[in-house]
C-alpha atoms as a PDB file:
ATOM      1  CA  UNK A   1     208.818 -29.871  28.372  1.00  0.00           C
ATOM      2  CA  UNK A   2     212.501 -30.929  29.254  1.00  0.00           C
ATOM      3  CA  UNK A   3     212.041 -34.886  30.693  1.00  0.00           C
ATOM      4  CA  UNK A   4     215.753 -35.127  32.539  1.00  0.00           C
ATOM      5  CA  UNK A   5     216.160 -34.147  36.080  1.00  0.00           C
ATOM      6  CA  UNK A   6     219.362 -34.435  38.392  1.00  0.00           C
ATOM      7  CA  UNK A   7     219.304 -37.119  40.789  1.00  0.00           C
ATOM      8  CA  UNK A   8     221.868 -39.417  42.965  1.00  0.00           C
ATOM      9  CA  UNK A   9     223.281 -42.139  41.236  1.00  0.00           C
ATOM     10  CA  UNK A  10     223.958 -44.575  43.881  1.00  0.00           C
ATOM     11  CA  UNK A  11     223.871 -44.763  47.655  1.00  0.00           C
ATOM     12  CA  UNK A  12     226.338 -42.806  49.505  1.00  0.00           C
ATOM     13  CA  UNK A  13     227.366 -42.052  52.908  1.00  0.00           C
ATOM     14  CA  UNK A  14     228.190 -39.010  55.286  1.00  0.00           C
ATOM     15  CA  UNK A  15     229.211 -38.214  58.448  1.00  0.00           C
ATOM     16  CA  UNK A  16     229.501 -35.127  60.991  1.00  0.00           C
ATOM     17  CA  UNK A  17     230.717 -34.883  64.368  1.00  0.00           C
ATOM     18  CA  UNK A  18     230.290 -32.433  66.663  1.00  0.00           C
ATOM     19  CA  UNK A  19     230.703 -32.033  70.444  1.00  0.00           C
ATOM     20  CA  UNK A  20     230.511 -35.621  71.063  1.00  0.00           C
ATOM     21  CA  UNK A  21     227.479 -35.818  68.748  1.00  0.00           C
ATOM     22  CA  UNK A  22     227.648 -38.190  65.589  1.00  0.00           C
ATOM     23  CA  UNK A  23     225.545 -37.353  62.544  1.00  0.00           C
ATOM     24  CA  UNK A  24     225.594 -40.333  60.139  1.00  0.00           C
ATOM     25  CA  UNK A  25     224.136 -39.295  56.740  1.00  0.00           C
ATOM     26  CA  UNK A  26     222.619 -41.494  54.364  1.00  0.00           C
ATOM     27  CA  UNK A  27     221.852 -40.465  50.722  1.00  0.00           C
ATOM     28  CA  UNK A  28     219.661 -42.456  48.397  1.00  0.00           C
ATOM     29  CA  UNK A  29     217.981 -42.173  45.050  1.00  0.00           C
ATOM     30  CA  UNK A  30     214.324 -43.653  45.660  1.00  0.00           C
ATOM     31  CA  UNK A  31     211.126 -43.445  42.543  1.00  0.00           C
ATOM     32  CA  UNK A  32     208.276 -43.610  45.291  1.00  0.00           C
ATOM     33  CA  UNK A  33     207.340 -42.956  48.670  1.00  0.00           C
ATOM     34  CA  UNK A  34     206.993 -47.222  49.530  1.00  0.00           C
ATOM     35  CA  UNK A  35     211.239 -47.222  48.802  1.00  0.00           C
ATOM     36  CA  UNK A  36     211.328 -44.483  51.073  1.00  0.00           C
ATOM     37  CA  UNK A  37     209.279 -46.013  53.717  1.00  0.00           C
ATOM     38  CA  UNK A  38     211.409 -49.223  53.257  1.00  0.00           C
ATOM     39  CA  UNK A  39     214.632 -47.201  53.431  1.00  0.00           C
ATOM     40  CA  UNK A  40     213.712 -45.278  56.322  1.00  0.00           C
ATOM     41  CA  UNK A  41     212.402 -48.701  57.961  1.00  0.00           C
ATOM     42  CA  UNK A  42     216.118 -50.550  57.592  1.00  0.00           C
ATOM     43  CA  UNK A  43     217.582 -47.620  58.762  1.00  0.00           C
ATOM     44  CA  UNK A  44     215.657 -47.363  61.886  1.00  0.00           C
ATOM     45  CA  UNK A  45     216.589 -51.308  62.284  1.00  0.00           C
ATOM     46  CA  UNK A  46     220.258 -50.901  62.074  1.00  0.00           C
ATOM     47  CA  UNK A  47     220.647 -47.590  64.419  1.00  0.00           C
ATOM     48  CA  UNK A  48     217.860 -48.548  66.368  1.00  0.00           C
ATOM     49  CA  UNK A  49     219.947 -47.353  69.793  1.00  0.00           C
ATOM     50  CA  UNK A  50     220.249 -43.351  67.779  1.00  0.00           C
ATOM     51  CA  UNK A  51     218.180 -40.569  69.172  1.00  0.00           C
ATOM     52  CA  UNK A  52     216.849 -39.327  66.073  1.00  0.00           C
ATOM     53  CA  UNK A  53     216.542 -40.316  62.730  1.00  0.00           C
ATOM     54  CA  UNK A  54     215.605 -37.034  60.463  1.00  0.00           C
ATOM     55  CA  UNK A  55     215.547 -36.556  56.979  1.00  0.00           C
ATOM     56  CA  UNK A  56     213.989 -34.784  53.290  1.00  0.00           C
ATOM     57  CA  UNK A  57     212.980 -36.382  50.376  1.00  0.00           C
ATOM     58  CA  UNK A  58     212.283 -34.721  47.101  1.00  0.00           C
ATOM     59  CA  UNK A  59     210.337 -37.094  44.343  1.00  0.00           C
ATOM     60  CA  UNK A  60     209.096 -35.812  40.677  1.00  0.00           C
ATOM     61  CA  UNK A  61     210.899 -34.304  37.828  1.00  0.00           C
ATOM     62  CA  UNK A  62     209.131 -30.886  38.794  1.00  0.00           C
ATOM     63  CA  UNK A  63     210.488 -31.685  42.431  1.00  0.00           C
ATOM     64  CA  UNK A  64     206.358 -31.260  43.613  1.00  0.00           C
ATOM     65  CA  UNK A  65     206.860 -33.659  46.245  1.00  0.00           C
ATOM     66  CA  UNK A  66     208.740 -33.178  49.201  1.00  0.00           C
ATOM     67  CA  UNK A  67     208.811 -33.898  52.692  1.00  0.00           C
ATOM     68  CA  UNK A  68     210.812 -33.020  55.808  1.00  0.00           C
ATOM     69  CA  UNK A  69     210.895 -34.488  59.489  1.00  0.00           C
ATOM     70  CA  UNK A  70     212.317 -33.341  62.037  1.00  0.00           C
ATOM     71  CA  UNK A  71     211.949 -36.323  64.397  1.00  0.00           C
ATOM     72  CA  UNK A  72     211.661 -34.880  67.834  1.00  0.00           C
ATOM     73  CA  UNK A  73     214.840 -32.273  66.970  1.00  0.00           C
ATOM     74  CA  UNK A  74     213.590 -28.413  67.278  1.00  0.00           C
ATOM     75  CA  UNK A  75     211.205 -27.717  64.577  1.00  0.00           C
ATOM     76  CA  UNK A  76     213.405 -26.675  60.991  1.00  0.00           C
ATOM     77  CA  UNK A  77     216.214 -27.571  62.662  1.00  0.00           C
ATOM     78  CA  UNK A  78     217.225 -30.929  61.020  1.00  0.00           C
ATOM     79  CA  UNK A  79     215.089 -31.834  57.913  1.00  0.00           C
ATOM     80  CA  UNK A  80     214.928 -28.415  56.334  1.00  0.00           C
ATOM     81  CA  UNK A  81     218.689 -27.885  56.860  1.00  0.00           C
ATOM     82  CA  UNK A  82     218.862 -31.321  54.725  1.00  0.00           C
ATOM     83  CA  UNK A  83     216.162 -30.785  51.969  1.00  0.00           C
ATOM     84  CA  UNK A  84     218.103 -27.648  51.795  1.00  0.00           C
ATOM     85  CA  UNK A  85     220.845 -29.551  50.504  1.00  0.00           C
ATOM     86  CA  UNK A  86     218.636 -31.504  48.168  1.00  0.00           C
ATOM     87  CA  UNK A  87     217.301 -28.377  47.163  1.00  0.00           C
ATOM     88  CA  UNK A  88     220.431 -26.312  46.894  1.00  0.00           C
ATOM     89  CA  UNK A  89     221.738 -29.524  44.191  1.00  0.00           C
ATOM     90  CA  UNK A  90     218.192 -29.306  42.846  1.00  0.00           C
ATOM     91  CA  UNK A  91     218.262 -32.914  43.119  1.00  0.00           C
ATOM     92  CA  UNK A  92     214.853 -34.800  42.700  1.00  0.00           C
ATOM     93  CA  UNK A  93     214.046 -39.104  43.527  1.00  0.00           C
ATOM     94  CA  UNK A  94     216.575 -38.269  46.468  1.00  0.00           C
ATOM     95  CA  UNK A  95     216.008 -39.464  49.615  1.00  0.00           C
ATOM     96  CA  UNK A  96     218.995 -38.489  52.770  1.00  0.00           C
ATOM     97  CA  UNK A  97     218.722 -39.581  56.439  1.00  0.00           C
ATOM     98  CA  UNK A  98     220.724 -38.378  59.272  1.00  0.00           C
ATOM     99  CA  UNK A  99     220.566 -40.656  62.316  1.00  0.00           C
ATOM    100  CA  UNK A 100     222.161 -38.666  64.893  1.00  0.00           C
ATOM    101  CA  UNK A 101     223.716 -40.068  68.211  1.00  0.00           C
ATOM    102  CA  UNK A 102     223.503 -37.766  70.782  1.00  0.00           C
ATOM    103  CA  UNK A 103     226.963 -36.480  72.707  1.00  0.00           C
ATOM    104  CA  UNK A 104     225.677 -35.171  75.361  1.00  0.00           C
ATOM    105  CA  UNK A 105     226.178 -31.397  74.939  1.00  0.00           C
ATOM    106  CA  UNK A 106     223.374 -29.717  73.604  1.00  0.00           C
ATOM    107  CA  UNK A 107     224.091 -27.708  70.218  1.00  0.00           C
ATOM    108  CA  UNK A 108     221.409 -25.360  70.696  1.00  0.00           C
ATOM    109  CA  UNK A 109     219.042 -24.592  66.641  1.00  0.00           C
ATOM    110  CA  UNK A 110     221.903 -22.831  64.754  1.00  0.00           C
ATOM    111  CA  UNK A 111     224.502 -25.379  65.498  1.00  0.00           C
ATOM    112  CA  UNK A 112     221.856 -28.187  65.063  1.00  0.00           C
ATOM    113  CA  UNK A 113     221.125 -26.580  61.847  1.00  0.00           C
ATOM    114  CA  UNK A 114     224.817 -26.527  60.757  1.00  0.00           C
ATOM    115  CA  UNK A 115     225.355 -30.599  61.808  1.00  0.00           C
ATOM    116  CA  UNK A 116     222.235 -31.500  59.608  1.00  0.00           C
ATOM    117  CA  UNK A 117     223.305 -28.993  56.751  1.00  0.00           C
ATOM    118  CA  UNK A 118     226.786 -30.325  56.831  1.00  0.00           C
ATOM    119  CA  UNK A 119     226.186 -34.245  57.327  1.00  0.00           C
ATOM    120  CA  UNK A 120     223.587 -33.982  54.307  1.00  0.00           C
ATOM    121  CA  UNK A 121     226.118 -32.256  51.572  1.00  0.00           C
ATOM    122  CA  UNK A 122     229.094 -34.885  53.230  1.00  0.00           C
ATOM    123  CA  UNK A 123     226.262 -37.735  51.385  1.00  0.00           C
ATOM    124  CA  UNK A 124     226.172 -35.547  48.323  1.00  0.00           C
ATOM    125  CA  UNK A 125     229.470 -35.013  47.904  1.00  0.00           C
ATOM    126  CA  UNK A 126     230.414 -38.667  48.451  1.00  0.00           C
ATOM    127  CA  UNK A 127     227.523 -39.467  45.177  1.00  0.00           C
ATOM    128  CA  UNK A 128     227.765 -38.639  41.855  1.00  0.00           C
ATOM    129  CA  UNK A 129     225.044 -36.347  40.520  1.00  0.00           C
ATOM    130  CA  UNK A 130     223.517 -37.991  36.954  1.00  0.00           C
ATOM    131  CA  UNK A 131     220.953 -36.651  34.827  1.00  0.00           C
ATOM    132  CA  UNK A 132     218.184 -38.969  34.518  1.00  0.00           C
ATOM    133  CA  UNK A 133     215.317 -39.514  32.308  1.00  0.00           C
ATOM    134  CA  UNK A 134     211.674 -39.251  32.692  1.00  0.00           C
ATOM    135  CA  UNK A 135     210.364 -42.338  31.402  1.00  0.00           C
ATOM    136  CA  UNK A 136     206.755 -44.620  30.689  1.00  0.00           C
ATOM    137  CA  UNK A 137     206.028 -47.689  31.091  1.00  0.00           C
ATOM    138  CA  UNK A 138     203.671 -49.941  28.634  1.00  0.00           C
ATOM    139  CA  UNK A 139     202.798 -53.293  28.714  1.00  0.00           C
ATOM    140  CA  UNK A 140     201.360 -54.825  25.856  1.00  0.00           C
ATOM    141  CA  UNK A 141     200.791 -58.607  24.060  1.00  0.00           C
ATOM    142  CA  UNK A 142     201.593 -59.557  20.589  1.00  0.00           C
ATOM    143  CA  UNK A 143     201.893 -62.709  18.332  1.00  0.00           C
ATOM    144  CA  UNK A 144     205.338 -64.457  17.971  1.00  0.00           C
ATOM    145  CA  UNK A 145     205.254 -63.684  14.389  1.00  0.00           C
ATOM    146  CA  UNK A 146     205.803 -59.877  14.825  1.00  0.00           C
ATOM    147  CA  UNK A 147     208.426 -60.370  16.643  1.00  0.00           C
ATOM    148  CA  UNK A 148     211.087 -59.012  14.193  1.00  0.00           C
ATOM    149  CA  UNK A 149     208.420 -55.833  14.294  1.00  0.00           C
ATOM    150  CA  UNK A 150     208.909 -55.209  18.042  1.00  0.00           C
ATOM    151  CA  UNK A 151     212.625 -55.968  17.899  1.00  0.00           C
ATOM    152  CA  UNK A 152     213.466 -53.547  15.620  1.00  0.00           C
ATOM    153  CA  UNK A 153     210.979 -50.861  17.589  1.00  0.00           C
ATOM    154  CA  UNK A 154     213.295 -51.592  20.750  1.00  0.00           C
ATOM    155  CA  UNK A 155     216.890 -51.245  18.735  1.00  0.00           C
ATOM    156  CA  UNK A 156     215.729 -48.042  16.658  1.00  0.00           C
ATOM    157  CA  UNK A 157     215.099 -45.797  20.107  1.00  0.00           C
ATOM    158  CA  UNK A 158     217.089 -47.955  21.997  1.00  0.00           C
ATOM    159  CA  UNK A 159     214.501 -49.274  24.659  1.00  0.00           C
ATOM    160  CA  UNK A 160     214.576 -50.677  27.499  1.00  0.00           C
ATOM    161  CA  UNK A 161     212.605 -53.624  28.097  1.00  0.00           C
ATOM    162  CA  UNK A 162     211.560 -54.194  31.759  1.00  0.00           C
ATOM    163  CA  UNK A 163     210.143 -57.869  31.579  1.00  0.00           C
ATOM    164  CA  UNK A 164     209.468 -60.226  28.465  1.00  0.00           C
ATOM    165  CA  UNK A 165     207.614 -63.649  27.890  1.00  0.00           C
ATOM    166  CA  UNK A 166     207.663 -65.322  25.041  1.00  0.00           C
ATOM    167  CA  UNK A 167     204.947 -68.042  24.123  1.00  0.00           C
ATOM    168  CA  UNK A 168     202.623 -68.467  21.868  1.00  0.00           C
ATOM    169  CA  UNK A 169     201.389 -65.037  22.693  1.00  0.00           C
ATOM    170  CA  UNK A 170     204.201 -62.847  23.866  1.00  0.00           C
ATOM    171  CA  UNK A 171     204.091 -60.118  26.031  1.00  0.00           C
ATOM    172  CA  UNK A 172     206.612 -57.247  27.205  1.00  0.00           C
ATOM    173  CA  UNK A 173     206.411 -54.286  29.504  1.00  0.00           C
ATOM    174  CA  UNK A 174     208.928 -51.631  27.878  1.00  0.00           C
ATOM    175  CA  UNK A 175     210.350 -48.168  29.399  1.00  0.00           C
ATOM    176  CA  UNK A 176     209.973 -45.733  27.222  1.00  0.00           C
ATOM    177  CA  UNK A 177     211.456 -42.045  27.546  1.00  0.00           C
ATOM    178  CA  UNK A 178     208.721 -39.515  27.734  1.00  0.00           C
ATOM    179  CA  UNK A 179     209.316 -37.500  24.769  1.00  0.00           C
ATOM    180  CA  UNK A 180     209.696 -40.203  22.509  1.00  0.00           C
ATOM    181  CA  UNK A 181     206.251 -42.153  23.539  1.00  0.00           C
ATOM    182  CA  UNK A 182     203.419 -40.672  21.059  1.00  0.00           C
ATOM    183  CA  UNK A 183     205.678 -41.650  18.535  1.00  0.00           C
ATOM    184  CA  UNK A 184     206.833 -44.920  20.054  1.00  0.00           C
ATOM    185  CA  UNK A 185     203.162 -45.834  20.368  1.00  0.00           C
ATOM    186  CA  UNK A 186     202.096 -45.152  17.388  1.00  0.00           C
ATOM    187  CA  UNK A 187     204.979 -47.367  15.436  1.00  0.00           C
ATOM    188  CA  UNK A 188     203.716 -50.020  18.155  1.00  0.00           C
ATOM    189  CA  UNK A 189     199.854 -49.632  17.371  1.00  0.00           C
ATOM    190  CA  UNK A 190     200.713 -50.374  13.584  1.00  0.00           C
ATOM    191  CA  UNK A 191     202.197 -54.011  14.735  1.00  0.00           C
ATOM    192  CA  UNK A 192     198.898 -55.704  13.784  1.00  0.00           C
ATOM    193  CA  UNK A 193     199.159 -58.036  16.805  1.00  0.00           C
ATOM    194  CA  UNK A 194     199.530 -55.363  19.081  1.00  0.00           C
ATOM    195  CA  UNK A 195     197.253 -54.948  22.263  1.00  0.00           C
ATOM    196  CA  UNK A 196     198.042 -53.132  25.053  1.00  0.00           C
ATOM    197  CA  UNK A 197     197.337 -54.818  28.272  1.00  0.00           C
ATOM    198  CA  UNK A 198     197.394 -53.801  32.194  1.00  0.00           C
END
């Protein structure tokens, strides 16, 4: 099983007028649904005078979870059009908002559809696309003495450790890429120290 997908690699902006109407995009890449909640909270904060605030998230290397809201717009008119985009990119750990300020002309569905479509691909296109890496995490103790052990583990597949404390019992929490980690864990199990922990 492949263990890359394509995601966003920073945050990135967009922005569609039309008719008076503003449609601000916002493009994120997010690894759960609390960052999205958080985003989506600090969002609503800082354009807390916009009408709506719609958006799409995709999350998962197989892209299995997705959402879209519509936030009071016609129903498919606004998050569909922008998990389209997501889609359309096949994107995944993507979260884009549109916060739209109304102009005061309506657009009627089609034209709504357009302003969400269009706002959401100005975030893309404003990103760079990466190709990221499905990854574990383990967290484990060992004894100061197998240090050199461990060290060498982490330089050979090029890991990357997450957190580290070193005492007279150390422990580490490592990310490991998911096609290397029966093999990873096995060269760590042999580390006579070695217990997993958490």
């Amino acid at each position: 099983m492949e263990d890359t997908f394509l995601t966003l690699k920073s945050d990135s902006e967009g922005l569609y007028k039309e008719k008076g109407s503003k449609f601000l995009a916002f493009a994120y890449p997010v690894q759960d649904e609390d960052e999205i909640k958080e985003r989506l909270e600090a969002l609503k904060k800082k354009y807390y005078d916009a009408r709506h605030h719609c958006y799409a998230y995709m999350l998962g290397r197989d892209q299995s979870q997705f959402r879209a809201n519509d936030d009071g717009e016609p129903n498919h008119s606004a998050g569909d059009p922008i998990l389209g985009q997501i889609r359309s990119h096949e994107l995944s750990n993507v979260l884009i908002v549109v916060v739209r300020y109304f102009g005061g002309t309506k657009l009627g569905v089609g034209g709504l559809i357009t302003a969400y479509k269009t706002a959401a691909a100005e975030a893309i296109s404003a990103n760079e696309i990466i190709t990221a890496v499905v990854t574990k995490k383990i967290r484990f103790r060992f004894d100061y003495l197998d240090m050199n052990d461990v060290m060498r583990l982490i330089k050979d597949y090029d890991l990357q450790i997450i957190k580290q404390d070193f005492d007279n019992t150390c422990s580490m929490t490592l990310s490991i890429r998911e096609k290397l980690w029966g093999e990873v864990t096995a060269q760590l199990e042999e580390i006579s120290s070695f217990k997993k922990s958490g």
